[in-house]
PDB file of N, CA and C in Angstrom:
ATOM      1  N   UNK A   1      -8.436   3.441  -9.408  1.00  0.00           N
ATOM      2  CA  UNK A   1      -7.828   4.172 -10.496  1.00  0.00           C
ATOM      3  C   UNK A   1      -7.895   5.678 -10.244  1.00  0.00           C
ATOM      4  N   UNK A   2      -9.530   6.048  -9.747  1.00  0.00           N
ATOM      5  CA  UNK A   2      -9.281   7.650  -9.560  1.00  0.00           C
ATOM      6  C   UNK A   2      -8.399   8.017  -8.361  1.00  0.00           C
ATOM      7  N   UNK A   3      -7.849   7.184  -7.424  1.00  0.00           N
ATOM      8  CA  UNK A   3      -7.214   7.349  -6.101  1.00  0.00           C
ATOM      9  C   UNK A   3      -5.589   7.610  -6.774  1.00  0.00           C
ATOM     10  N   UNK A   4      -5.198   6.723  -7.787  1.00  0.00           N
ATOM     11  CA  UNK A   4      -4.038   6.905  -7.954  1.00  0.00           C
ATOM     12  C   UNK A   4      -4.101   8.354  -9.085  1.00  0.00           C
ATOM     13  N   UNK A   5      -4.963   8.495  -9.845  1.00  0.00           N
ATOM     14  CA  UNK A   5      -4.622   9.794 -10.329  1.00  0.00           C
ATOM     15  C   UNK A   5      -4.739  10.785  -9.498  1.00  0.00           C
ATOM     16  N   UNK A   6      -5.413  10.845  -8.315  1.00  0.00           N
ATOM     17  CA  UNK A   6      -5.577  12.067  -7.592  1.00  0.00           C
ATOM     18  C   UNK A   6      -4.643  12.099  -7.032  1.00  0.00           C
ATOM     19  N   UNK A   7      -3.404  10.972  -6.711  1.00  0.00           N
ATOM     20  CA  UNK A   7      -2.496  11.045  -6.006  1.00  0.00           C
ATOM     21  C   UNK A   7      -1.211  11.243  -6.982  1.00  0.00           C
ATOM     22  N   UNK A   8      -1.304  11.258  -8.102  1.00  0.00           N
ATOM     23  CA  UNK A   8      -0.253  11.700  -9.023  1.00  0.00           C
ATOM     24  C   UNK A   8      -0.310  13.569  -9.159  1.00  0.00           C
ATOM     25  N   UNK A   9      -1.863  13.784  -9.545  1.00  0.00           N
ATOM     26  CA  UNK A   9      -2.114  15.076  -9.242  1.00  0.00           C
ATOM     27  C   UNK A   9      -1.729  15.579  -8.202  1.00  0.00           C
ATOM     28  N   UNK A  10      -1.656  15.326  -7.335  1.00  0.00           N
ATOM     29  CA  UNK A  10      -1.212  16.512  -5.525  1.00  0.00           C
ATOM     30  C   UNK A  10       0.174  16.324  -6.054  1.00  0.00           C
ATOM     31  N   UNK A  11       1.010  14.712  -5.783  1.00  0.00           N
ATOM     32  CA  UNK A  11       2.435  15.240  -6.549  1.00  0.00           C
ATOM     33  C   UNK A  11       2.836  15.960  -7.033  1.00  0.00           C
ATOM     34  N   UNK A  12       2.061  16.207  -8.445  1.00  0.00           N
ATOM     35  CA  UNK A  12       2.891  16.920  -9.345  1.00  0.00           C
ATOM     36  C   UNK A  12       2.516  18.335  -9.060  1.00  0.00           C
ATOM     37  N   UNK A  13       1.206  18.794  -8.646  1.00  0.00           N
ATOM     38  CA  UNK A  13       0.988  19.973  -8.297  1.00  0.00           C
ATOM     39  C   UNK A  13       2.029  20.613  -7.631  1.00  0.00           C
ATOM     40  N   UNK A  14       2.011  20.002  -6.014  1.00  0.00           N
ATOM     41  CA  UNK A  14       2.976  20.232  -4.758  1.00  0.00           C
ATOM     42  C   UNK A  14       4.294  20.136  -5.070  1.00  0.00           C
ATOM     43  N   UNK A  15       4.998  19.063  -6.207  1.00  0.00           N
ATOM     44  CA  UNK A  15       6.357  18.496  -6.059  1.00  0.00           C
ATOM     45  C   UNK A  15       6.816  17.616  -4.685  1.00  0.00           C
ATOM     46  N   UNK A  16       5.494  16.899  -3.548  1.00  0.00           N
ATOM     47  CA  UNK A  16       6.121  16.280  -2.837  1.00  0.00           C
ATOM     48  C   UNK A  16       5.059  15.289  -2.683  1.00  0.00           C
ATOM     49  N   UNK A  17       5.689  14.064  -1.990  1.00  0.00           N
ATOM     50  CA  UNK A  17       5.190  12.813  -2.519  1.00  0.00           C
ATOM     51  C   UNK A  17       3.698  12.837  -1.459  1.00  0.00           C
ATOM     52  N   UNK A  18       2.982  11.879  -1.350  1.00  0.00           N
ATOM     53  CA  UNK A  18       1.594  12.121  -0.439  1.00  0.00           C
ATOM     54  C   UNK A  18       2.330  11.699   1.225  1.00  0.00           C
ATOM     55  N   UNK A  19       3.175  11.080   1.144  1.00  0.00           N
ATOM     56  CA  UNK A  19       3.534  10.599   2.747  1.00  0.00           C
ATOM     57  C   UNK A  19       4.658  12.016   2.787  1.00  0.00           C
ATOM     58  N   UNK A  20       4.932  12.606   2.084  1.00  0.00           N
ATOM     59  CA  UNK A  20       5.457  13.938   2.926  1.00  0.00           C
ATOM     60  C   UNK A  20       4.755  14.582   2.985  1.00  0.00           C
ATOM     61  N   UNK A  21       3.529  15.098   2.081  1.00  0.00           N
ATOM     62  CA  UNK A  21       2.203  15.991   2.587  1.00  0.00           C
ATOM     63  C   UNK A  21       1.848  15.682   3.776  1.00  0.00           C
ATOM     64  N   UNK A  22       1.469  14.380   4.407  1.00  0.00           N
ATOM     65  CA  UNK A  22       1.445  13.980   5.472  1.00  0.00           C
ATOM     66  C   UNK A  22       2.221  13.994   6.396  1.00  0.00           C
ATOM     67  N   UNK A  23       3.317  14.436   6.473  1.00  0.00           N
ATOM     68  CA  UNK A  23       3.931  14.534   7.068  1.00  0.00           C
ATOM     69  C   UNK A  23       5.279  13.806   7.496  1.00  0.00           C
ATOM     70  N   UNK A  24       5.530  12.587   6.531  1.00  0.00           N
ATOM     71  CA  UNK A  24       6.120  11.553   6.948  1.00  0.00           C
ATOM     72  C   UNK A  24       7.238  11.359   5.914  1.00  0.00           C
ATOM     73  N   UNK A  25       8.789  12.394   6.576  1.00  0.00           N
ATOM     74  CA  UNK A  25       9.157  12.751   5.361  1.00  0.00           C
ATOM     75  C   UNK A  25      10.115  11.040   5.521  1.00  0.00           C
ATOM     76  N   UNK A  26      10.437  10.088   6.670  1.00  0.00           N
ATOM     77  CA  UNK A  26      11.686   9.703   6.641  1.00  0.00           C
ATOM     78  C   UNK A  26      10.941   8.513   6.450  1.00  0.00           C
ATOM     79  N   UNK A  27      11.163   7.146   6.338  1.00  0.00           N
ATOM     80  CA  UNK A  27      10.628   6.042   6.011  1.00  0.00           C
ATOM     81  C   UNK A  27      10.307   5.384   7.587  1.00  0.00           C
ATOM     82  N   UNK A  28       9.519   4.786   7.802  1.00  0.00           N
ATOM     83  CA  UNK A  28       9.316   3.947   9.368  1.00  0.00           C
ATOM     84  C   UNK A  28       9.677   2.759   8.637  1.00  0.00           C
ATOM     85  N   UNK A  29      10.709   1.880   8.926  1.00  0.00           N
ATOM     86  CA  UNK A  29      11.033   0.444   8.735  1.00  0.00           C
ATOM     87  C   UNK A  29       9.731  -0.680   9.585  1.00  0.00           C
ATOM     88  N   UNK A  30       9.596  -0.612  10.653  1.00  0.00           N
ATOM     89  CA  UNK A  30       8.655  -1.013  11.339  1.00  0.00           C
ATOM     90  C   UNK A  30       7.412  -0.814  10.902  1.00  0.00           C
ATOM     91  N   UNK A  31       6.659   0.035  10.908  1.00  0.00           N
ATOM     92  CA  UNK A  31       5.267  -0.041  10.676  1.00  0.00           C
ATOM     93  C   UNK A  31       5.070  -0.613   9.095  1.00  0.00           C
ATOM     94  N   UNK A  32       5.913  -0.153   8.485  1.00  0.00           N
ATOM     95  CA  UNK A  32       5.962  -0.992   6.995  1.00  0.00           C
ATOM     96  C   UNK A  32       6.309  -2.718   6.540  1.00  0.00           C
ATOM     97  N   UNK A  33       7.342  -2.800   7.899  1.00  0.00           N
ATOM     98  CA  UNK A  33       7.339  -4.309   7.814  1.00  0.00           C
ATOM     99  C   UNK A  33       6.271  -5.241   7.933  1.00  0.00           C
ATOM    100  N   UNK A  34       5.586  -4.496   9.055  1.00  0.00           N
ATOM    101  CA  UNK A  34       4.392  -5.365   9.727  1.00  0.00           C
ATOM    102  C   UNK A  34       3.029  -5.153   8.456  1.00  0.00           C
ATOM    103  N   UNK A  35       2.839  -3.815   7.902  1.00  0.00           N
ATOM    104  CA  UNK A  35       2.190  -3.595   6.530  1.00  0.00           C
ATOM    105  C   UNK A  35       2.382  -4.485   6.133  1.00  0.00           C
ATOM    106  N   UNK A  36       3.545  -4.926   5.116  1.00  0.00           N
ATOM    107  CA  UNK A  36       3.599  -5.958   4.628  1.00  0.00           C
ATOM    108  C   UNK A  36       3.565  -7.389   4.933  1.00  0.00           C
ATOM    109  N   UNK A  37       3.926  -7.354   6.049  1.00  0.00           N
ATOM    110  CA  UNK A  37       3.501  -9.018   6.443  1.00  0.00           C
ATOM    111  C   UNK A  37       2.094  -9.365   6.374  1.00  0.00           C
ATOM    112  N   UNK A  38       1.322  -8.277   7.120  1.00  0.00           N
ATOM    113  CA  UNK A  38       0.071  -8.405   7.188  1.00  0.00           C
ATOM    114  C   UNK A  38      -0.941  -8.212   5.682  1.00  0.00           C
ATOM    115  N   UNK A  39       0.025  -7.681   4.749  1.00  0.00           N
ATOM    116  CA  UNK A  39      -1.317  -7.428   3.459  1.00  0.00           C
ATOM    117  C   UNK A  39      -0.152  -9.425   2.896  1.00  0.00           C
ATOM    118  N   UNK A  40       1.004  -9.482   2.786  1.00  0.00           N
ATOM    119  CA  UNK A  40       0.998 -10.836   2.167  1.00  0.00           C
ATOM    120  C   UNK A  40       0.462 -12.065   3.107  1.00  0.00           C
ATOM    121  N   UNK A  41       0.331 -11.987   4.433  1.00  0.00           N
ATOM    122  CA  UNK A  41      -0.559 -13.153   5.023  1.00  0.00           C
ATOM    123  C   UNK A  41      -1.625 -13.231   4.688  1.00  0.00           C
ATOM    124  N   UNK A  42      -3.093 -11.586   4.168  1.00  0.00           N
ATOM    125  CA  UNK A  42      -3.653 -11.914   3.548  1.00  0.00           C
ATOM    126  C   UNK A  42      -4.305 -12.915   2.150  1.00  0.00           C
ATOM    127  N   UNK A  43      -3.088 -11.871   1.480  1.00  0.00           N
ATOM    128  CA  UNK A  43      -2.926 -12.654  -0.087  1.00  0.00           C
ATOM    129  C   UNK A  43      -3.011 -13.928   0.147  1.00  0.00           C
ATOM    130  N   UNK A  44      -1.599 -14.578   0.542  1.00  0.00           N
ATOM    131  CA  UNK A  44      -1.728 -15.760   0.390  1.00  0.00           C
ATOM    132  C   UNK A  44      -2.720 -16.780   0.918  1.00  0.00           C
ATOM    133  N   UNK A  45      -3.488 -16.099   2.035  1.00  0.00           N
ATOM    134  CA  UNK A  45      -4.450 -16.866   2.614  1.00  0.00           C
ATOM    135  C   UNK A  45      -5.753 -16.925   1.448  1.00  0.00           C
ATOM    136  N   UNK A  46      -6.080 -15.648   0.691  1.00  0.00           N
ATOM    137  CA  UNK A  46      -6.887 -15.795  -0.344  1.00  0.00           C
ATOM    138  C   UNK A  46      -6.276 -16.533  -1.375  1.00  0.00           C
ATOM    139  N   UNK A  47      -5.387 -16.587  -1.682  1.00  0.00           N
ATOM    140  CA  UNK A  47      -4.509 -17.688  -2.736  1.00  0.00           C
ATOM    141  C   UNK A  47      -5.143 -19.370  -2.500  1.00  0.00           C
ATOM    142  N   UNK A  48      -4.522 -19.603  -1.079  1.00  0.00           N
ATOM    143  CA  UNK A  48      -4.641 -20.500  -0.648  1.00  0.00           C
ATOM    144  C   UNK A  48      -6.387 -20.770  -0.227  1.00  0.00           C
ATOM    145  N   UNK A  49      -7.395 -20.331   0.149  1.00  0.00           N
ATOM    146  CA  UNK A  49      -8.768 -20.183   0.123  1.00  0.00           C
ATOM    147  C   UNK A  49      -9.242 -20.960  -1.455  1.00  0.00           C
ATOM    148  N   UNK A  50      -8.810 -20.189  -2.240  1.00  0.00           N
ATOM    149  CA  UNK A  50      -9.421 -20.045  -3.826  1.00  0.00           C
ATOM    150  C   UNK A  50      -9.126 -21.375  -4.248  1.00  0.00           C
ATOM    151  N   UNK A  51      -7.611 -21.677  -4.208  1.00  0.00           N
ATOM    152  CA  UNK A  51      -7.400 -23.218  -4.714  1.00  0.00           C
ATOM    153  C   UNK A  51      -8.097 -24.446  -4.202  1.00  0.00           C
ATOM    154  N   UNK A  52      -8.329 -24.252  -2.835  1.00  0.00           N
ATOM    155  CA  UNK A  52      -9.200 -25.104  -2.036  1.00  0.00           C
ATOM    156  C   UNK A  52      -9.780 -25.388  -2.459  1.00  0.00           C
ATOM    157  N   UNK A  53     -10.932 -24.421  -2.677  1.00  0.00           N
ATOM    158  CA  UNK A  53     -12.055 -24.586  -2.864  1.00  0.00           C
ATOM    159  C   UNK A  53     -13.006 -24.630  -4.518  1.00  0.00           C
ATOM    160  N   UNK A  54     -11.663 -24.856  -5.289  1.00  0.00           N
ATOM    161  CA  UNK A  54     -12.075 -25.035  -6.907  1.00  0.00           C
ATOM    162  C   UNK A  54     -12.090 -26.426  -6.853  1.00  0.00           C
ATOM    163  N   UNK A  55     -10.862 -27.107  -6.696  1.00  0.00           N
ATOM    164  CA  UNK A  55     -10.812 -28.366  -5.737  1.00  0.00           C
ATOM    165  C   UNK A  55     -12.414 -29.488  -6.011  1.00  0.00           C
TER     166      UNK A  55
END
């Protein structure tokens, strides 16, 4: 919770988002695809873990 207000704060301070503070004004299609594959293979593997094992 304090991560996302501190990150609303630099926004609104600066007027630019935290991945252009960083430097990263254009979107990477790639490194974001694989982001996401890799945080939902998580999930669902904890999805799939949890039901197991209530079971």
């Amino acid at each position: 919770m304090l991560g996302f207000v501190g990150v609303v704060s630099v926004e609104v301070a600066t007027g630019k988002g935290v991945l252009e503070n960083a430097g990263l004004v254009t979107p990477l299609p790639t490194p974001a695809l694989v982001l996401t594959t890799v945080v939902g293979v998580i999930t669902a593997f904890g999805i799939f873990t949890s039901v197991n094992s209530e079971s």
